[in-house]
C-alpha atoms as a PDB file:
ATOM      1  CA  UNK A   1     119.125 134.945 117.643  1.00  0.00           C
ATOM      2  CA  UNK A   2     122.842 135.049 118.329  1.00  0.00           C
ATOM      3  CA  UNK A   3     124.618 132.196 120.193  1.00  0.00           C
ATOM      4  CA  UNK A   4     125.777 132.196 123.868  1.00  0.00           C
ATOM      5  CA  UNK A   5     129.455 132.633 124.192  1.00  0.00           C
ATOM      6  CA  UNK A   6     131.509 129.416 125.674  1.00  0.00           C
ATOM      7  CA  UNK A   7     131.924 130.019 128.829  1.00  0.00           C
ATOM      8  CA  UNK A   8     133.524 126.699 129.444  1.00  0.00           C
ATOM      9  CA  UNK A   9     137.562 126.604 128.278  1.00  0.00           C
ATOM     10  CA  UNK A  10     138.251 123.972 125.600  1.00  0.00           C
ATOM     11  CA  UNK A  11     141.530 123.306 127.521  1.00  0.00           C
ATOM     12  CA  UNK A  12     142.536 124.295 130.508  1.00  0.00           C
ATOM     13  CA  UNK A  13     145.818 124.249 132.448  1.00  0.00           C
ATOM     14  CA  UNK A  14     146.025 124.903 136.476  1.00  0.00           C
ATOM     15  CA  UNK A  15     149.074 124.866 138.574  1.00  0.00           C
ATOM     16  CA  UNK A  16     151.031 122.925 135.478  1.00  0.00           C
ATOM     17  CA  UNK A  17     154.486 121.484 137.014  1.00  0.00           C
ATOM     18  CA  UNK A  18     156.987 119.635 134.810  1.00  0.00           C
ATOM     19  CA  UNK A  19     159.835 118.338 135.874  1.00  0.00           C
ATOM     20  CA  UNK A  20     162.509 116.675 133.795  1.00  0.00           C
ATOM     21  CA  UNK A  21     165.823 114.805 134.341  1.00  0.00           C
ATOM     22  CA  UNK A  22     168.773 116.709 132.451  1.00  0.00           C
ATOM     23  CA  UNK A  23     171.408 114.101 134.021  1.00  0.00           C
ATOM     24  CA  UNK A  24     171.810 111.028 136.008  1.00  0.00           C
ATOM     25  CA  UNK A  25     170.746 112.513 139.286  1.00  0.00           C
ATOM     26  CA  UNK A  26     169.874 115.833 137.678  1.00  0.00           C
ATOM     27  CA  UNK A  27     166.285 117.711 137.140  1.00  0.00           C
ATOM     28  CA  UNK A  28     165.246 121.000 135.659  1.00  0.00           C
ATOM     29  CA  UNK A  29     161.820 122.229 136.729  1.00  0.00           C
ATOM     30  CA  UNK A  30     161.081 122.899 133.044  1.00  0.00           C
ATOM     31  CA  UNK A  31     157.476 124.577 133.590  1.00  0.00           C
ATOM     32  CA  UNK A  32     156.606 125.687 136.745  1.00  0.00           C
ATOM     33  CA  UNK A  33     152.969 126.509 138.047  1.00  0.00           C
ATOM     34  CA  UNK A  34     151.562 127.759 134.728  1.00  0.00           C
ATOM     35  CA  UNK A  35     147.866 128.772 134.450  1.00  0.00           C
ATOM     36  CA  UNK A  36     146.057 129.182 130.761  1.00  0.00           C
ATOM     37  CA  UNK A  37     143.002 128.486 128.756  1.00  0.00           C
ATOM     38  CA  UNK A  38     141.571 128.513 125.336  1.00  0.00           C
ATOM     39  CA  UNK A  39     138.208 128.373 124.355  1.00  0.00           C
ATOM     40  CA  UNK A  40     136.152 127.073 121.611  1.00  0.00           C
ATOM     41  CA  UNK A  41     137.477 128.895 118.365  1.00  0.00           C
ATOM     42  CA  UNK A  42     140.202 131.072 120.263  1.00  0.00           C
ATOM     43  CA  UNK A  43     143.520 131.305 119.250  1.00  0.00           C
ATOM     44  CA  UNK A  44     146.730 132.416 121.586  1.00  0.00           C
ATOM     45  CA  UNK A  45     150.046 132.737 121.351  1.00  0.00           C
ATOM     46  CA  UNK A  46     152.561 131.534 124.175  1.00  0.00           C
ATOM     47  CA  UNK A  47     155.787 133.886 124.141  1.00  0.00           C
ATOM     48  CA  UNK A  48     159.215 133.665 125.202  1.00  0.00           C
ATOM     49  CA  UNK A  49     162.782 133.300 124.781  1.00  0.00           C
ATOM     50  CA  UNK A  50     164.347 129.931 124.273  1.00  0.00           C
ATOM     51  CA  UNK A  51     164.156 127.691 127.407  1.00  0.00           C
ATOM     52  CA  UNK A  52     161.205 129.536 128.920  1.00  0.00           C
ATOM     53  CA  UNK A  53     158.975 126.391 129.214  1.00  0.00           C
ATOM     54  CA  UNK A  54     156.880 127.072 125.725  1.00  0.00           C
ATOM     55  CA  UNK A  55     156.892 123.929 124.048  1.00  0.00           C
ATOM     56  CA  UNK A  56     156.799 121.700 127.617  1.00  0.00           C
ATOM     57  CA  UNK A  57     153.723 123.366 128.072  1.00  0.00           C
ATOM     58  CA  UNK A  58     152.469 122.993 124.366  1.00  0.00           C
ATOM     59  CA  UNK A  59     153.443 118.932 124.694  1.00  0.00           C
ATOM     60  CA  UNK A  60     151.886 118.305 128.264  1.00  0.00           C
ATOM     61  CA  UNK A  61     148.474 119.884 126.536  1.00  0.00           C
ATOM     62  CA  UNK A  62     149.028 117.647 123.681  1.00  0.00           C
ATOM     63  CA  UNK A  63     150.343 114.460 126.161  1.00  0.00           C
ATOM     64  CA  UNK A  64     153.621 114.155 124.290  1.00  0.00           C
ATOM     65  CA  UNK A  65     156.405 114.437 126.966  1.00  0.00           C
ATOM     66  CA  UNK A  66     158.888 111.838 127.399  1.00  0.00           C
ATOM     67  CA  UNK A  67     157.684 108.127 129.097  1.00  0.00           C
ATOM     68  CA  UNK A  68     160.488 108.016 131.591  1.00  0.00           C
ATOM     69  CA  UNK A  69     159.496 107.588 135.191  1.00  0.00           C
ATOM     70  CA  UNK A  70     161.926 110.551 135.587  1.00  0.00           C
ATOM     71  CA  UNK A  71     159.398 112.937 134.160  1.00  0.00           C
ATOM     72  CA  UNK A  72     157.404 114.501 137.072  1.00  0.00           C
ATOM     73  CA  UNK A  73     153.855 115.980 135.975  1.00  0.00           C
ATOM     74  CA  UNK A  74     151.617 117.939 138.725  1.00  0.00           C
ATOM     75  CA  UNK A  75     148.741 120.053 138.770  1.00  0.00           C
ATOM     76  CA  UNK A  76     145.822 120.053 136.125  1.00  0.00           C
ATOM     77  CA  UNK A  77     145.349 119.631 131.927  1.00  0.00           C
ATOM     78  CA  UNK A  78     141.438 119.164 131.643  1.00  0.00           C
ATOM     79  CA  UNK A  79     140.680 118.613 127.408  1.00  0.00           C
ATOM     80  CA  UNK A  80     137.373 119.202 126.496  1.00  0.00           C
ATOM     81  CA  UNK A  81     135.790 118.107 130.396  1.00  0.00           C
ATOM     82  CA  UNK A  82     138.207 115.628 130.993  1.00  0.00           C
ATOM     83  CA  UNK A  83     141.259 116.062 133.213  1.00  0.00           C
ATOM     84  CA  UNK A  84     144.115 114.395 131.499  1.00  0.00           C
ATOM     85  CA  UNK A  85     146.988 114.227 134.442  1.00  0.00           C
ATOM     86  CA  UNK A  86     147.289 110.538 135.584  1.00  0.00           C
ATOM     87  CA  UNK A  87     145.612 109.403 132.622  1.00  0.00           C
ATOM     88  CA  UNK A  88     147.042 106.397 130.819  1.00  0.00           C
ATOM     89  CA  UNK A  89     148.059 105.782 127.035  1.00  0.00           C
ATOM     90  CA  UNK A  90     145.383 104.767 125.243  1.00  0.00           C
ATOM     91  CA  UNK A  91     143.094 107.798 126.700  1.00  0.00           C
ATOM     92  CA  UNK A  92     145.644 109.957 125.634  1.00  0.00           C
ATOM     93  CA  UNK A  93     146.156 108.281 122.048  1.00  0.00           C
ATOM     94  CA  UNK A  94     142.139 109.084 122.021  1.00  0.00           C
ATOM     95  CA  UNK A  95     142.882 112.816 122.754  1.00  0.00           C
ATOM     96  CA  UNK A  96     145.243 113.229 120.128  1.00  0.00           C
ATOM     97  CA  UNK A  97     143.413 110.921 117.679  1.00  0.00           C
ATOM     98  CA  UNK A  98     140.197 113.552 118.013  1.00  0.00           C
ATOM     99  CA  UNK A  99     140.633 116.264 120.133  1.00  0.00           C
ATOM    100  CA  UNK A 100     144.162 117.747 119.778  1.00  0.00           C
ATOM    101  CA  UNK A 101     146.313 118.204 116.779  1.00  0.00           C
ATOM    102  CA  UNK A 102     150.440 119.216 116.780  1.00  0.00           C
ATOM    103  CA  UNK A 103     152.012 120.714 114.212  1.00  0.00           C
ATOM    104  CA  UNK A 104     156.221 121.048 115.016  1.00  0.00           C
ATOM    105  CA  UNK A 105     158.995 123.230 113.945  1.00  0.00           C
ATOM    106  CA  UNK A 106     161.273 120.124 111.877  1.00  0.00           C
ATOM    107  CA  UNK A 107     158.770 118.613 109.302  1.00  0.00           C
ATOM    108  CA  UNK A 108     161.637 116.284 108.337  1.00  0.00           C
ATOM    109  CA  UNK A 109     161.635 114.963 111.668  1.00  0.00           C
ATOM    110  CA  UNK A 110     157.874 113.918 112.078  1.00  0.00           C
ATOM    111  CA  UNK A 111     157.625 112.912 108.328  1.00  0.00           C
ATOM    112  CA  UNK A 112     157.873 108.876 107.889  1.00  0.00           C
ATOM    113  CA  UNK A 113     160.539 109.301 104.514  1.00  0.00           C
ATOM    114  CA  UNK A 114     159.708 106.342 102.954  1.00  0.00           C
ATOM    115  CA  UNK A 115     155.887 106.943 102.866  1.00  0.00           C
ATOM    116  CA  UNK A 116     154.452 109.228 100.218  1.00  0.00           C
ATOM    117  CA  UNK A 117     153.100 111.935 100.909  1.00  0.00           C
ATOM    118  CA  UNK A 118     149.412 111.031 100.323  1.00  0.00           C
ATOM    119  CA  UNK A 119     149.372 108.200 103.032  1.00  0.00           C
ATOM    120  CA  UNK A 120     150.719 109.779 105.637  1.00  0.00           C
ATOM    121  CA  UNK A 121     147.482 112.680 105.320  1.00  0.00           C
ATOM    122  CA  UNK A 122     145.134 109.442 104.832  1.00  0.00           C
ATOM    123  CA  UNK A 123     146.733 107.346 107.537  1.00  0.00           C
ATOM    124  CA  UNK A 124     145.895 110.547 109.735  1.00  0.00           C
ATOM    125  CA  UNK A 125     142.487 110.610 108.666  1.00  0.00           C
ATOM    126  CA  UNK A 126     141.512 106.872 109.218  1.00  0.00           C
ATOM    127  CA  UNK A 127     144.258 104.849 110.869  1.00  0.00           C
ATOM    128  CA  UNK A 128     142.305 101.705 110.541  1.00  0.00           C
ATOM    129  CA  UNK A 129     141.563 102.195 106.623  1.00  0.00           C
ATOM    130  CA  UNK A 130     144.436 103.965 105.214  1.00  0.00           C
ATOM    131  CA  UNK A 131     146.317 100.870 104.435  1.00  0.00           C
ATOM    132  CA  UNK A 132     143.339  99.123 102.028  1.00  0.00           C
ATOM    133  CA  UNK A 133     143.566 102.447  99.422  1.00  0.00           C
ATOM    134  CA  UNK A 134     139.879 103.308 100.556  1.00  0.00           C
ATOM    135  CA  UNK A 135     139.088 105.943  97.641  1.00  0.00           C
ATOM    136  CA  UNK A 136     136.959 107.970  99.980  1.00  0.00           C
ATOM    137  CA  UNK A 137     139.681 108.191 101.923  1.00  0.00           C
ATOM    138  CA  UNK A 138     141.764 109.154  99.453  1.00  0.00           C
ATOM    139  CA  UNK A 139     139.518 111.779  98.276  1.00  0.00           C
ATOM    140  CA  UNK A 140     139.541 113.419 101.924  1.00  0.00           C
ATOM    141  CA  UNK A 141     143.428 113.507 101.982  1.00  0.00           C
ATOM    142  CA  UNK A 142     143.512 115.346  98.676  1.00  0.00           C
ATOM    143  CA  UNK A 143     141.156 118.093  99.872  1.00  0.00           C
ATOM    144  CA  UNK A 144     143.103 118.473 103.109  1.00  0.00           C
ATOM    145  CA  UNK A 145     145.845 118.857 101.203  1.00  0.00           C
ATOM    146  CA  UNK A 146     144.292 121.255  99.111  1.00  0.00           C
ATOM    147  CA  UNK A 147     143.186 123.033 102.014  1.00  0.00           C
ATOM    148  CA  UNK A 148     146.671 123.710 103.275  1.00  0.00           C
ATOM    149  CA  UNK A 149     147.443 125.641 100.057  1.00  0.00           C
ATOM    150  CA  UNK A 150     148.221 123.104  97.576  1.00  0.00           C
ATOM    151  CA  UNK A 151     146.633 123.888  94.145  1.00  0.00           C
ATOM    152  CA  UNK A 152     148.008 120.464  92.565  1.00  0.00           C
ATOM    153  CA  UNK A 153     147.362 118.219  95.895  1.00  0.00           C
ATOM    154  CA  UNK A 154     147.291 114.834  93.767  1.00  0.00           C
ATOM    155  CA  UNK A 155     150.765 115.755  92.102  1.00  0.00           C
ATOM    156  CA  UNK A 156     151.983 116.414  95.554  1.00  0.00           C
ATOM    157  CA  UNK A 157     150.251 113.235  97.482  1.00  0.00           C
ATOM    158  CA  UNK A 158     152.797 111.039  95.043  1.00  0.00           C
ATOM    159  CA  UNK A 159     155.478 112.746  96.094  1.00  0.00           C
ATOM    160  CA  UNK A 160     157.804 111.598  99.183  1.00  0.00           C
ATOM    161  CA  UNK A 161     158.747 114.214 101.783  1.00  0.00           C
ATOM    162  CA  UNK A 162     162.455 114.906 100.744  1.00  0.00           C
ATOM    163  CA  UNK A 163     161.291 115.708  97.562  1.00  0.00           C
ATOM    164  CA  UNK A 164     159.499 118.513  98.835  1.00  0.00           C
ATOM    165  CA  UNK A 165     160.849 121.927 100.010  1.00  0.00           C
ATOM    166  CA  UNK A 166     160.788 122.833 103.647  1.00  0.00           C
ATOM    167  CA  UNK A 167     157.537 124.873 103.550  1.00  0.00           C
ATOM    168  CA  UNK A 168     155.754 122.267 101.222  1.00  0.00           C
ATOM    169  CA  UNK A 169     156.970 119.660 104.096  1.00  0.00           C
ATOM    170  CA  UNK A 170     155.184 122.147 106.796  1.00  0.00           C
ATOM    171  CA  UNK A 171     152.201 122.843 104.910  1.00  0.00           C
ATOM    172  CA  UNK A 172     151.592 118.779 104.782  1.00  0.00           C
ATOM    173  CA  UNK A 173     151.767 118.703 108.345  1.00  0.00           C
ATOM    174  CA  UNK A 174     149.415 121.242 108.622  1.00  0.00           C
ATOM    175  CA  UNK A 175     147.346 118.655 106.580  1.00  0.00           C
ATOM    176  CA  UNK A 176     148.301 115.595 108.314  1.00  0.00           C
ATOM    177  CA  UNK A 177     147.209 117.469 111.587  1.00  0.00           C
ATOM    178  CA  UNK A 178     143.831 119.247 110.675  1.00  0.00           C
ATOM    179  CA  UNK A 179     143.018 115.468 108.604  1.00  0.00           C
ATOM    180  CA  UNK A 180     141.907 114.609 111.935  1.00  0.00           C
ATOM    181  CA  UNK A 181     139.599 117.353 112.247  1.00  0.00           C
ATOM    182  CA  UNK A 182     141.253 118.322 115.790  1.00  0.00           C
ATOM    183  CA  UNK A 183     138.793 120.685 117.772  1.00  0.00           C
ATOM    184  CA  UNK A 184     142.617 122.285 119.198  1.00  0.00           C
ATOM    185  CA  UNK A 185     146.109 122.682 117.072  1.00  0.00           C
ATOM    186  CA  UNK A 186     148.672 123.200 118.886  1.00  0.00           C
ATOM    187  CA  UNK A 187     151.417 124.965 116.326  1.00  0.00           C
ATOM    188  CA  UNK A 188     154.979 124.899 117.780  1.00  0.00           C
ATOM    189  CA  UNK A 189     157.594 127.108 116.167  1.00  0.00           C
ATOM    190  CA  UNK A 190     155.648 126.128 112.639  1.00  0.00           C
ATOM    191  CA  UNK A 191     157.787 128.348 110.388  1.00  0.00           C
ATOM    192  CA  UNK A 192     161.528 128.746 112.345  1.00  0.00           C
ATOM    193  CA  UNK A 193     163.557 126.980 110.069  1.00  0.00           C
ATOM    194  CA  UNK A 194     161.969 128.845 106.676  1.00  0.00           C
ATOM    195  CA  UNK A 195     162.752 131.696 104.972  1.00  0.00           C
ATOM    196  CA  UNK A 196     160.431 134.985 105.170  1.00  0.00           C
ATOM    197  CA  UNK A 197     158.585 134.377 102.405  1.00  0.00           C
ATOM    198  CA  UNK A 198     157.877 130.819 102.657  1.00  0.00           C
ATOM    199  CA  UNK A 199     157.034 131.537 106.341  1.00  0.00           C
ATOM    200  CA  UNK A 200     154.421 134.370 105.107  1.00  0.00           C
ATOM    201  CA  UNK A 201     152.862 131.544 102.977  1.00  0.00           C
ATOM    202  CA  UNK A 202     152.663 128.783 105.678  1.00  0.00           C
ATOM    203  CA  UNK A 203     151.525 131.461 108.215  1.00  0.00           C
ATOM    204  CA  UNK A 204     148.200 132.608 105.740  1.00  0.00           C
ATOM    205  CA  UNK A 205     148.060 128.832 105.041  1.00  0.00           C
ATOM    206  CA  UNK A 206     147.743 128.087 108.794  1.00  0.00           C
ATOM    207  CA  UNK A 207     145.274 130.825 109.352  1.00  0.00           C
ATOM    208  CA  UNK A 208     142.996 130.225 106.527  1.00  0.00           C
ATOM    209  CA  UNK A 209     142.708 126.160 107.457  1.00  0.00           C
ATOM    210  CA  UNK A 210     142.233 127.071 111.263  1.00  0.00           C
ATOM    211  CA  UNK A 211     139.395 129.903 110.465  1.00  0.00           C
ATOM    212  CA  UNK A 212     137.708 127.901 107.803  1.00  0.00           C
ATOM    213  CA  UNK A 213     137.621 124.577 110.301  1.00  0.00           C
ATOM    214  CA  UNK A 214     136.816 126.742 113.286  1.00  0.00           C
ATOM    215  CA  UNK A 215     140.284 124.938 115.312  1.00  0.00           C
ATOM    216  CA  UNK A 216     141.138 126.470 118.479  1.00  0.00           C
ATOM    217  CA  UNK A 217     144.614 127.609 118.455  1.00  0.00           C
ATOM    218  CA  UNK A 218     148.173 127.702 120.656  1.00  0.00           C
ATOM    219  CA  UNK A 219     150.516 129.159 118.696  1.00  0.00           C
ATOM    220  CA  UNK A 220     154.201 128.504 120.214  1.00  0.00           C
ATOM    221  CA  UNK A 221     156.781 131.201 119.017  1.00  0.00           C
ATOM    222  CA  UNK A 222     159.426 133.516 119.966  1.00  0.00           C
ATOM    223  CA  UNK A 223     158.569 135.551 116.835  1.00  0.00           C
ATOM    224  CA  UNK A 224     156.500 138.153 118.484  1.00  0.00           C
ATOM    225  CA  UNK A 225     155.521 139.927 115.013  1.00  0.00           C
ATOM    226  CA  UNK A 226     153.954 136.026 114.351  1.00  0.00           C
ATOM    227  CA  UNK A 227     152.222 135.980 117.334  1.00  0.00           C
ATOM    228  CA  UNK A 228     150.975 139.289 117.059  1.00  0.00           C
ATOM    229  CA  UNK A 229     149.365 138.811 113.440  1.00  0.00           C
ATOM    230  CA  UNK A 230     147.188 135.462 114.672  1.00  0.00           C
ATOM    231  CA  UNK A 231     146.375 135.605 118.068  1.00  0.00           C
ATOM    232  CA  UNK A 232     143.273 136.846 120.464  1.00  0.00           C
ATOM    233  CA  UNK A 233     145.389 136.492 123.528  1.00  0.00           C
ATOM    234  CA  UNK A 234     148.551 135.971 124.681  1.00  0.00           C
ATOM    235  CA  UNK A 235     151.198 134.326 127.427  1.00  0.00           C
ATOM    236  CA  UNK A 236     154.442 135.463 128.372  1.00  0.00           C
ATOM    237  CA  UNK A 237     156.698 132.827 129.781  1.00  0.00           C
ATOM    238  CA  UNK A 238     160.524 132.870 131.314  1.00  0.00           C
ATOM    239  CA  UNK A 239     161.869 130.382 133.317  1.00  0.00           C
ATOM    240  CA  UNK A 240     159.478 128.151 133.253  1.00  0.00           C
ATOM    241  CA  UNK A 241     156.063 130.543 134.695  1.00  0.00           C
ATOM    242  CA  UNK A 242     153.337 132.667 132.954  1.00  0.00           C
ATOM    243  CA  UNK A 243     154.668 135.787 133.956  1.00  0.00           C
ATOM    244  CA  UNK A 244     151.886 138.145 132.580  1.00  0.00           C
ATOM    245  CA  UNK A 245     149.111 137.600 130.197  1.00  0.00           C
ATOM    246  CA  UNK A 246     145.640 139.581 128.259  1.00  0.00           C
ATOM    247  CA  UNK A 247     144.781 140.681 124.947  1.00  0.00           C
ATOM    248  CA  UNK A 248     147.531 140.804 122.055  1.00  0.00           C
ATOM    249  CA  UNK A 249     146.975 144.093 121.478  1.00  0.00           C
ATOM    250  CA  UNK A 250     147.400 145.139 125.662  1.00  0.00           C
ATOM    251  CA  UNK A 251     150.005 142.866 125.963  1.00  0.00           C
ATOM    252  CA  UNK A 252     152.001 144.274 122.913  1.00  0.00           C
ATOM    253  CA  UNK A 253     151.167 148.271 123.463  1.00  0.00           C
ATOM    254  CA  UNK A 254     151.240 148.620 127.409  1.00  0.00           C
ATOM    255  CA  UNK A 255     152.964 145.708 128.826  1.00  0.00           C
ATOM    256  CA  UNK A 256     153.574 145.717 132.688  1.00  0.00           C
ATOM    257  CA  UNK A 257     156.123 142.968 133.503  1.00  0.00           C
ATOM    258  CA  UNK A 258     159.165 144.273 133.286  1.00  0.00           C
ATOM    259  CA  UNK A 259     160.260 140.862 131.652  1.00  0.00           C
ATOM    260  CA  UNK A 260     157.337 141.848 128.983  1.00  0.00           C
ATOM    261  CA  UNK A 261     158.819 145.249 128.436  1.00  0.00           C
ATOM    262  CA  UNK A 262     162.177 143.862 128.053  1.00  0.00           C
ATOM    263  CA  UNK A 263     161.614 141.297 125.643  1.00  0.00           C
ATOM    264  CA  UNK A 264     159.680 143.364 123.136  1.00  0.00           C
ATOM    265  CA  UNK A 265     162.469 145.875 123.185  1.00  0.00           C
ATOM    266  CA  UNK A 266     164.485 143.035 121.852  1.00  0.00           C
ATOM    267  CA  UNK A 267     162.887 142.819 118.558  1.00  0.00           C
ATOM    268  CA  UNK A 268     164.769 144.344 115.389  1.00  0.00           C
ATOM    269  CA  UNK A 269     162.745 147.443 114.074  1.00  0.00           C
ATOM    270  CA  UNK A 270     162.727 148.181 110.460  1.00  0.00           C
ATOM    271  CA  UNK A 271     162.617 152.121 110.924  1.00  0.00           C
ATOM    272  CA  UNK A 272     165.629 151.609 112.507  1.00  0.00           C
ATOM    273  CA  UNK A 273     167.907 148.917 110.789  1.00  0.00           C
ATOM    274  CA  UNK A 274     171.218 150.596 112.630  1.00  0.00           C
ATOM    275  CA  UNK A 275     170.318 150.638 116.059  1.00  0.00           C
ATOM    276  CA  UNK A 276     172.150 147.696 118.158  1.00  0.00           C
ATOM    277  CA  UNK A 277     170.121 144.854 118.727  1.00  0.00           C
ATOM    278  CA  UNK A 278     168.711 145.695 122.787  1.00  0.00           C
ATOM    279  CA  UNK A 279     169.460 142.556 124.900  1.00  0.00           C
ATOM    280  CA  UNK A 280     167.211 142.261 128.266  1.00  0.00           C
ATOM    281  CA  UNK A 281     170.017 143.394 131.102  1.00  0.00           C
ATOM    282  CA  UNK A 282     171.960 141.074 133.797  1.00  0.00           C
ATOM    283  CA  UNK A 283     170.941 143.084 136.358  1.00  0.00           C
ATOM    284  CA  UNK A 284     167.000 142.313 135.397  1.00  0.00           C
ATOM    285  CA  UNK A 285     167.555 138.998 134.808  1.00  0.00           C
ATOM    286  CA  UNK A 286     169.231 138.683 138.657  1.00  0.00           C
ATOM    287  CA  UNK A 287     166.140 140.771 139.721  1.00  0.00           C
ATOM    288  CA  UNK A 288     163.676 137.878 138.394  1.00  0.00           C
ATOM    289  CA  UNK A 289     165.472 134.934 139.531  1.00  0.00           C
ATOM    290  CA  UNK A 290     165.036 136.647 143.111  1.00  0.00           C
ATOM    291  CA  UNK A 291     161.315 136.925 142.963  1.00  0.00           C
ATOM    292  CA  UNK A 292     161.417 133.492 141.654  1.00  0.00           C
ATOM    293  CA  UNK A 293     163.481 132.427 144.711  1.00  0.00           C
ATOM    294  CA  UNK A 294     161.217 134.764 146.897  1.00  0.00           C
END
């Protein structure tokens, strides 16, 4: 006998509002009313030009926007049955410790450079144990490791992350964020600074780890061909709202926001390497900020 479906989201998001302060007396209403949801074992792509609120959404899910009193945070983020907005630090730091992993677009950046390799995937596995060389623990970091594509994982556990190249870097976060056996990654931008075929490896990489531990995914990106190869669902974004959203496949063959339309005319075709590259007109971009207004 087959399963029942979820019917309950894994995370949901209702009437998400995030402000934040550009200047001394200055805001930016970064995300504005944004709706989603992912279920258990779904995986989704969020799409949109630079600036359109992607990754503010992907860090208020994940509880990572800045502390400043500035920062303005409305609406709803339930994890897993419990609403997260207005909750404090430490239930947060329990979210992220078991519920919700992160993977980001700079490896170097979220690396600790003077911790090898090996550590860093243990201390994400058991904070409280990583420090005494626990060999079990050990043992768990190397298959993670392995997991993210690594045939060799215990030469590359001794390593420290500027010896490794860019993709090795983001295939250890990979491991350092699905150590923790998260029941939700959130990937942001995971291969924009590689080249395509170190991105093709990290992308398989990040596919095979999140089908074979049954993660729920968000998958941040304003590669559209990405988006389109991984996800279930998606959401279009610009300025800031959800401006349409369904199935990957309706979304990318019969779109019906004009925004939608307009921003998958924008990506390069192969078939046609000499056509100029379309950019999404003035006179629609006027046309949005007036509904938006409206």
């Amino acid at each position: 006998m087959s399963a029942e479906p979820e019917t309950t989201p894994l995370a949901k998001v209702t009437d998400l509002a995030v402000n934040l302060p550009t200047g001394r007396k200055q805001s930016v209403d970064a995300v504005r009313h944004v709706n989603l949801e992912v279920f258990a074992g779904e995986k989704i792509g969020i799409i949109g030009e630079s600036g359109s609120g992607k990754s503010v959404t992907g860090r208020s899910i994940a509880g990572l926007l800045p502390t400043s009193p500035r920062v303005k945070l409305e609406g709803s983020i339930i994890v897993d049955g419990e609403e997260m907005i207005g909750a404090d630090a430490a239930a947060w730091q329990q979210v992220r410790t078991h519920k919700v992993g992160m993977i980001f677009q700079d490896p170097l950046t979220y690396l600790n450079p003077v911790i090898r390799v090996g550590r860093q995937v243990e201390e994400s596995i058991a904070p409280s144990k990583w420090k005494n060389r626990d060999p079990v623990v050990q043992e768990k970091s190397l298959n993670f490791l392995r997991l993210a594509g690594f045939p060799s994982p215990t030469e590359v556990s001794r390593k420290y992350p500027h010896e490794l190249s860019g993709g090795m870097r983001q295939r250890v976060l990979i491991a350092i964020a699905i150590a923790k056996r998260p029941r939700l990654l959130i990937a942001d931008e995971p291969t924009t600074a590689l080249d395509t075929t170190v991105q093709k490896r990290v992308l398989e990489t990040l596919a095979t780890t999140v089908s074979e531990t049954q993660t729920s995914l968000i998958l941040i990106s304003h590669d559209i061909g990405v988006v389109a190869s991984m996800t279930e669902r998606i959401y279009v974004m610009y300025r800031g709202r959800v401006v349409e959203s369904g199935s990957t496949s309706q979304i990318l063959s019969a779109p019906n926001h004009p925004y939608t339309q307009a921003l998958l005319r924008s990506v390069r075709s192969l078939s046609e390497p000499d056509v100029d590259l379309y950019s999404i007109p003035l006179e629609l971009r006027r046309k949005l900020e007036m509904e938006d207004v409206a």
